[in-house]
Structure formats: structure tokens, C-alpha cells
C-alpha atoms as a PDB file:
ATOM      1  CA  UNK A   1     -44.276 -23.724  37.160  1.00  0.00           C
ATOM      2  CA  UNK A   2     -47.030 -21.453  37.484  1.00  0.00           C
ATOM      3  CA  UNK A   3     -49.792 -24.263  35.713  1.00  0.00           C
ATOM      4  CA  UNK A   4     -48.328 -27.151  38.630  1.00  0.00           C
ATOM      5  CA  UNK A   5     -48.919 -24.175  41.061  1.00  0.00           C
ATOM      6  CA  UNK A   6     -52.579 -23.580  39.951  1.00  0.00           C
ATOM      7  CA  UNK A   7     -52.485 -27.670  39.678  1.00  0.00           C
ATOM      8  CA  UNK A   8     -52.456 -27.812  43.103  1.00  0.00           C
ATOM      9  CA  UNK A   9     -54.101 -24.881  44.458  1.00  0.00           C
ATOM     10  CA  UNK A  10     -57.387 -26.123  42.692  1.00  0.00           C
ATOM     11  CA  UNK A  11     -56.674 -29.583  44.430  1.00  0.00           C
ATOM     12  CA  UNK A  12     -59.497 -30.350  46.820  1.00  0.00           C
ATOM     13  CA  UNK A  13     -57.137 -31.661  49.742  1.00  0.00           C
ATOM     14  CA  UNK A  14     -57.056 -28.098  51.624  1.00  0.00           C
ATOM     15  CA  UNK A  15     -56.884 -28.544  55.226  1.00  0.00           C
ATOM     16  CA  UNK A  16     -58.254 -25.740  57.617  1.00  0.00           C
ATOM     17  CA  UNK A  17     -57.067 -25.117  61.961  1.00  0.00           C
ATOM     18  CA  UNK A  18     -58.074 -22.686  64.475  1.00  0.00           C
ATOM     19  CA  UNK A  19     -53.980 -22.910  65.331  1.00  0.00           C
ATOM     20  CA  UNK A  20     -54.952 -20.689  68.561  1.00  0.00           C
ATOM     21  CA  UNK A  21     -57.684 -23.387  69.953  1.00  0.00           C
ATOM     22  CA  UNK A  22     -55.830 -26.605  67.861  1.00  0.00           C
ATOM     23  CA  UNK A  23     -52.066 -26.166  67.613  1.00  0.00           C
ATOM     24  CA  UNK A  24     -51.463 -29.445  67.002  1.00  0.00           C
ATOM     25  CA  UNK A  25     -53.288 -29.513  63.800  1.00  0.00           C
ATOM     26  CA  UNK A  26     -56.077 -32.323  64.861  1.00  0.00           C
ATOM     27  CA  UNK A  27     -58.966 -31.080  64.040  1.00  0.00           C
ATOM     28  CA  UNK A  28     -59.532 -30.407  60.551  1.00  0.00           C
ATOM     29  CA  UNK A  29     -62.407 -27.507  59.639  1.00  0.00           C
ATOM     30  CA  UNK A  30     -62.625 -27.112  56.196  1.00  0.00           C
ATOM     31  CA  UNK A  31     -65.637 -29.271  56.104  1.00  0.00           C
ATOM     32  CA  UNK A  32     -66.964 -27.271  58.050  1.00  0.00           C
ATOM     33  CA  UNK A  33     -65.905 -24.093  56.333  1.00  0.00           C
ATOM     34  CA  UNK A  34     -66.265 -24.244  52.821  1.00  0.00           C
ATOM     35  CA  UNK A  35     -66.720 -21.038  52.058  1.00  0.00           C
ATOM     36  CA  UNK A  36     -63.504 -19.857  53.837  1.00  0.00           C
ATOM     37  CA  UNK A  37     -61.527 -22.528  52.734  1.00  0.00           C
ATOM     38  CA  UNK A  38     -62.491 -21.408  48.788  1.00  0.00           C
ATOM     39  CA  UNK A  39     -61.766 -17.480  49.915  1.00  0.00           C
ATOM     40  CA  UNK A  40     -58.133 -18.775  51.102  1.00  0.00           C
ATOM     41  CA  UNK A  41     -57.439 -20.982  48.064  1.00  0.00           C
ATOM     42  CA  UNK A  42     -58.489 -18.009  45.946  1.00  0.00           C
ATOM     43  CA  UNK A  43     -56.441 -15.715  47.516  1.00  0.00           C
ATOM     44  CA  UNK A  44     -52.943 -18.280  47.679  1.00  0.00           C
ATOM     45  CA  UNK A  45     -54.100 -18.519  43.869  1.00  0.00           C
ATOM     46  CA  UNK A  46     -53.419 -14.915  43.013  1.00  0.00           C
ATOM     47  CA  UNK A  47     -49.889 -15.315  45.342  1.00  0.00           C
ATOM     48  CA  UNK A  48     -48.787 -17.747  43.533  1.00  0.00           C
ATOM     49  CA  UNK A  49     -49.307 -15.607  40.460  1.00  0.00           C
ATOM     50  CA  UNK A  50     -48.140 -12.550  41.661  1.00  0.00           C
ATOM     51  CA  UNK A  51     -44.853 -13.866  43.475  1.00  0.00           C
ATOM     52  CA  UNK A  52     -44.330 -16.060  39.572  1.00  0.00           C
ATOM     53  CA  UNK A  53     -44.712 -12.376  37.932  1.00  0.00           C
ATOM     54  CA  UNK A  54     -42.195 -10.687  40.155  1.00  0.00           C
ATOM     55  CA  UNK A  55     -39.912 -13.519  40.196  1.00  0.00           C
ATOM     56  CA  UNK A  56     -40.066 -13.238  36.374  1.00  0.00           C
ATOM     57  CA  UNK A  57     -39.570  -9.841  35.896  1.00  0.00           C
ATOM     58  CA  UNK A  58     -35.983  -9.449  36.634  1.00  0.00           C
ATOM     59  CA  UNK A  59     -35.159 -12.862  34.754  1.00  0.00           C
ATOM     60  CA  UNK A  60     -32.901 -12.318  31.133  1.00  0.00           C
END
């Protein structure tokens, strides 16, 4: 549902990589990164809403 989807976008376990400098995921930014971790959660929030609207739509 979209509210368990907002649930857990607003969750404050959001991990952040630099995939091309840690590919194995072991060192976690976000602490680091705040900011950019709130602009990415923001913008998977209106995803999730958008791709719950389409998906929606064509439902009878």
C-alpha cells in the first residue's frame, strides 16, 4: 500500500555507497551525507506515488 510505502520511505535506516569507489557496499555515507540522503528519499517518495497512481489507473 501506498501509506506502508511512505511507512518506510520516512524510515531513518537509509543507507548511502559511492558503488564506483565501494562496490561491495562497506562503507556506509549517509552520515556523512545528510542532505543527499533526504534529496534521494524525497525523490523515491514521489516514485512510489507516481508508479501507485499509474498502477491504479488501469485497475476496474
Amino acid at each position: 500500500s501506498t501509506e506502508a510505502a511512505t511507512e518506510s520511505i520516512n524510515a531513518e535506516n537509509w543507507s548511502l555507497y559511492h558503488l564506483t569507489n565501494d562496490r561491495a557496499e562497506q562503507n556506509d555515507l549517509a552520515k556523512l551525507h545528510p542532505e543527499r540522503v533526504k534529496t534521494m528519499a524525497a525523490q523515491w517518495a514521489q516514485l512510489v506515488e507516481r508508479f501507485n497512481q499509474d498502477a491504479n489507473h488501469g485497475a476496474r
